[in-house]
N, C-alpha and C. Protein backbone atom coordinates (compact mmCIF):
# COMPACT_ATOMS: atom_id res chain seq x y z
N UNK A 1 212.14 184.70 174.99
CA UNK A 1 212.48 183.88 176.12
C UNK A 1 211.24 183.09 176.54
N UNK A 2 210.88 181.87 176.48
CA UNK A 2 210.23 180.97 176.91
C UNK A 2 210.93 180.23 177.92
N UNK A 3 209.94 180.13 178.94
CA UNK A 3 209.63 179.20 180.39
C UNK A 3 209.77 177.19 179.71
N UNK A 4 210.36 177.18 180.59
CA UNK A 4 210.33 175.52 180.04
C UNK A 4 209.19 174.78 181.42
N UNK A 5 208.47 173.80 181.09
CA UNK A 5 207.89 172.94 181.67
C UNK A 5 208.90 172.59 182.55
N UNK A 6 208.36 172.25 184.11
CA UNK A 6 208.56 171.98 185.30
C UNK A 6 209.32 170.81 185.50
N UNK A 7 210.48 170.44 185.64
CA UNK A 7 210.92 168.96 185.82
C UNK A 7 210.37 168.56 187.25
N UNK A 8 210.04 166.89 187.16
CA UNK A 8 209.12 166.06 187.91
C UNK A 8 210.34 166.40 189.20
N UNK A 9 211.23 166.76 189.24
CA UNK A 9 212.10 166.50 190.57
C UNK A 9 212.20 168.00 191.11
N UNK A 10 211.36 169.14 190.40
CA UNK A 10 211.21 170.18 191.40
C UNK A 10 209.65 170.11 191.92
N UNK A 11 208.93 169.43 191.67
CA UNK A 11 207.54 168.95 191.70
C UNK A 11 208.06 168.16 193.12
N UNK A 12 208.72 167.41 192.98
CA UNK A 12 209.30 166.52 194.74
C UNK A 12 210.15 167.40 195.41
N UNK A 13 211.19 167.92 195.41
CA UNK A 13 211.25 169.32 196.09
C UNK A 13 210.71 170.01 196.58
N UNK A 14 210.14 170.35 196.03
CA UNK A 14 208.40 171.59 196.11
C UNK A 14 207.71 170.48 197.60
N UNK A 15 207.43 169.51 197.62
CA UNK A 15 206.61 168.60 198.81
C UNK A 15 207.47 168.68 199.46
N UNK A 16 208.84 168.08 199.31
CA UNK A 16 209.70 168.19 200.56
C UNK A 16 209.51 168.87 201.54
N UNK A 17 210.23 170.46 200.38
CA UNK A 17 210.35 171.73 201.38
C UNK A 17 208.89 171.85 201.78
N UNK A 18 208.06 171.33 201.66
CA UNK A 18 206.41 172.27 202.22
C UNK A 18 205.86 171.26 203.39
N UNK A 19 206.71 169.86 203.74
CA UNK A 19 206.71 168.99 204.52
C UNK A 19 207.48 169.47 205.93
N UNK A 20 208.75 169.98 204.94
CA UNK A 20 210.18 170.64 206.16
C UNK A 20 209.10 171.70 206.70
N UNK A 21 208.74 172.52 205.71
CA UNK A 21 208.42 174.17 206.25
C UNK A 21 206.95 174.16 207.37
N UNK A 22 206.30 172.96 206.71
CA UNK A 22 205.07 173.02 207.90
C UNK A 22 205.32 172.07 209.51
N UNK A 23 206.73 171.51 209.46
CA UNK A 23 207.14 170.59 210.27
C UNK A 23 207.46 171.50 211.23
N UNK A 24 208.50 172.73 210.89
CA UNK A 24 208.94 173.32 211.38
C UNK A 24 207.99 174.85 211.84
N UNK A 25 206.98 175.21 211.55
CA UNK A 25 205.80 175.51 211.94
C UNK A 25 205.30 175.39 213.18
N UNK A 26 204.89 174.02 212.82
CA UNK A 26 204.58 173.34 213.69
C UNK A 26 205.58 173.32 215.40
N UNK A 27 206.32 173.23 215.16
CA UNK A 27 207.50 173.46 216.20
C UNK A 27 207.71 174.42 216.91
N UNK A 28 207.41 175.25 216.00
CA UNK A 28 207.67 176.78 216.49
C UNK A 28 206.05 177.32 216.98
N UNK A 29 204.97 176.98 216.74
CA UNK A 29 203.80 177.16 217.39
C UNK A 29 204.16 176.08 218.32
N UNK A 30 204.52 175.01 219.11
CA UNK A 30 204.29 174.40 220.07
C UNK A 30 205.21 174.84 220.62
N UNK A 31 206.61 175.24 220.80
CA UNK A 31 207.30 176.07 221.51
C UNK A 31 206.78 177.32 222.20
N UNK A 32 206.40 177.95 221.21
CA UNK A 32 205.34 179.85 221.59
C UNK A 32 204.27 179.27 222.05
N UNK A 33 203.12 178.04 222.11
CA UNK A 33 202.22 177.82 223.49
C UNK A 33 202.52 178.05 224.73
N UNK A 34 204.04 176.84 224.77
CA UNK A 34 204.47 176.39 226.24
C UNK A 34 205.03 177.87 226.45
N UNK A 35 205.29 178.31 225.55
CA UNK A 35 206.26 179.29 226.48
C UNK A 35 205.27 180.64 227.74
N UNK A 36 204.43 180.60 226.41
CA UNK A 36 203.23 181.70 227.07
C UNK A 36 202.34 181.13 227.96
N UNK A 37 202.35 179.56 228.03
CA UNK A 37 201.53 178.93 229.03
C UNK A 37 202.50 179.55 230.21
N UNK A 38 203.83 178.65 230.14
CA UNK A 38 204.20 178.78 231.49
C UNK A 38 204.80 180.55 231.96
N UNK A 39 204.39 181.27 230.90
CA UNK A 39 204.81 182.77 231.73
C UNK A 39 203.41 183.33 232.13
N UNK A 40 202.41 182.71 231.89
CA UNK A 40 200.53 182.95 232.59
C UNK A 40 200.72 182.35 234.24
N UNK A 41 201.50 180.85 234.03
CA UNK A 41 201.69 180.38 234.88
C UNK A 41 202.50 180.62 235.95
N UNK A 42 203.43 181.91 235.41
CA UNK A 42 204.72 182.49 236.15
C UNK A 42 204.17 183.09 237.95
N UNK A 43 202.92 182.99 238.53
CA UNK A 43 203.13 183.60 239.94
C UNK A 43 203.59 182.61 240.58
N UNK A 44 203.66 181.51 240.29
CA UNK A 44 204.30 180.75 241.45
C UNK A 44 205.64 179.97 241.22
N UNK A 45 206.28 180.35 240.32
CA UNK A 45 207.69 180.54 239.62
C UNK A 45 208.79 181.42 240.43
N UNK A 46 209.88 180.84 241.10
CA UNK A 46 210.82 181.78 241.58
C UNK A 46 211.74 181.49 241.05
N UNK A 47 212.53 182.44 240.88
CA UNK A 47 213.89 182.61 239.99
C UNK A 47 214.83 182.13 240.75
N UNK A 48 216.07 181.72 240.13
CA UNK A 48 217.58 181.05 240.51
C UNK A 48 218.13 182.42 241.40
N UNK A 49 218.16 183.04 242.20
CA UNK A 49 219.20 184.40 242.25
C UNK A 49 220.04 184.39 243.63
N UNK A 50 220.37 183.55 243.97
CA UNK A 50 221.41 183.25 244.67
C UNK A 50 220.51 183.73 245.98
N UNK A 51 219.76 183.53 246.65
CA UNK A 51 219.19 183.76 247.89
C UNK A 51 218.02 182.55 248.03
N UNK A 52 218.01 183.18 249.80
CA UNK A 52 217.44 181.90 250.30
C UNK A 52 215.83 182.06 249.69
N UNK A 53 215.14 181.05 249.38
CA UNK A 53 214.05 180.73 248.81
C UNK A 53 212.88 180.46 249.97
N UNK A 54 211.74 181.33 250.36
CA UNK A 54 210.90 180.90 251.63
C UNK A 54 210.01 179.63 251.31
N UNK A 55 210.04 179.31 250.13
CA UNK A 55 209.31 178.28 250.04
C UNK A 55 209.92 176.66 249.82
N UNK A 56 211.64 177.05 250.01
CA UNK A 56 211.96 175.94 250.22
C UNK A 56 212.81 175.68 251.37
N UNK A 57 212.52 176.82 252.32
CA UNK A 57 213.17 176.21 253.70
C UNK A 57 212.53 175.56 254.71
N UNK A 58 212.70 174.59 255.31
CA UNK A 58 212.21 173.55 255.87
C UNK A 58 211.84 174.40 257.25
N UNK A 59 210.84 174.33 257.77
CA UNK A 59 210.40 174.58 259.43
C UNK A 59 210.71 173.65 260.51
N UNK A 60 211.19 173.56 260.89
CA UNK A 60 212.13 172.59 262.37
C UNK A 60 211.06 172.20 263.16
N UNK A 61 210.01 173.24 263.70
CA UNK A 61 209.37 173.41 264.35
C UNK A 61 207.93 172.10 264.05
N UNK A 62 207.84 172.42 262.82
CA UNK A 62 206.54 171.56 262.46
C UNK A 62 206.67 170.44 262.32
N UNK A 63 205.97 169.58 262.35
CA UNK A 63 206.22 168.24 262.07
C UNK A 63 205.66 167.42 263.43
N UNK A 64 205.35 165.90 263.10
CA UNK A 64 204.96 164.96 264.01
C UNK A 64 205.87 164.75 265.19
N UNK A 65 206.98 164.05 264.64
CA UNK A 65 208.18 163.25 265.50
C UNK A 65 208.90 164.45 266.29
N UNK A 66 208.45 164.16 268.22
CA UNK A 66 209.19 165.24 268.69
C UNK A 66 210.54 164.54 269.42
């Protein structure tokens, strides 16, 4: 059983996929940055959970115009 020499169109294949595979790499390390950036960044992050939020209720009290 002998190996036959490489046809020129798995030689372009071969770049493709190593174009796709480092593209997608790439993607997936810039996804896993942001993600771990913004969970470093998570203390001043509040969650959706159906209650009132203290940092977004307005004070009546404060303000210029009486």
């Amino acid at each position: 059983m002998s190996f036959h020499e490489p046809h020129e169109m798995h030689s372009r294949r071969l770049g493709r996929n190593l174009g796709v595979g480092l593209t997608l790499g790439a993607f997936i390390i810039i996804v896993f940055a942001l993600t771990v950036v913004k969970i470093d960044n998570g203390g001043s992050m509040e969650g959706f959970d159906h209650t009132v939020r203290p940092g977004l209720v307005v004070d009546e009290n404060a303000g210029g115009a009486e």
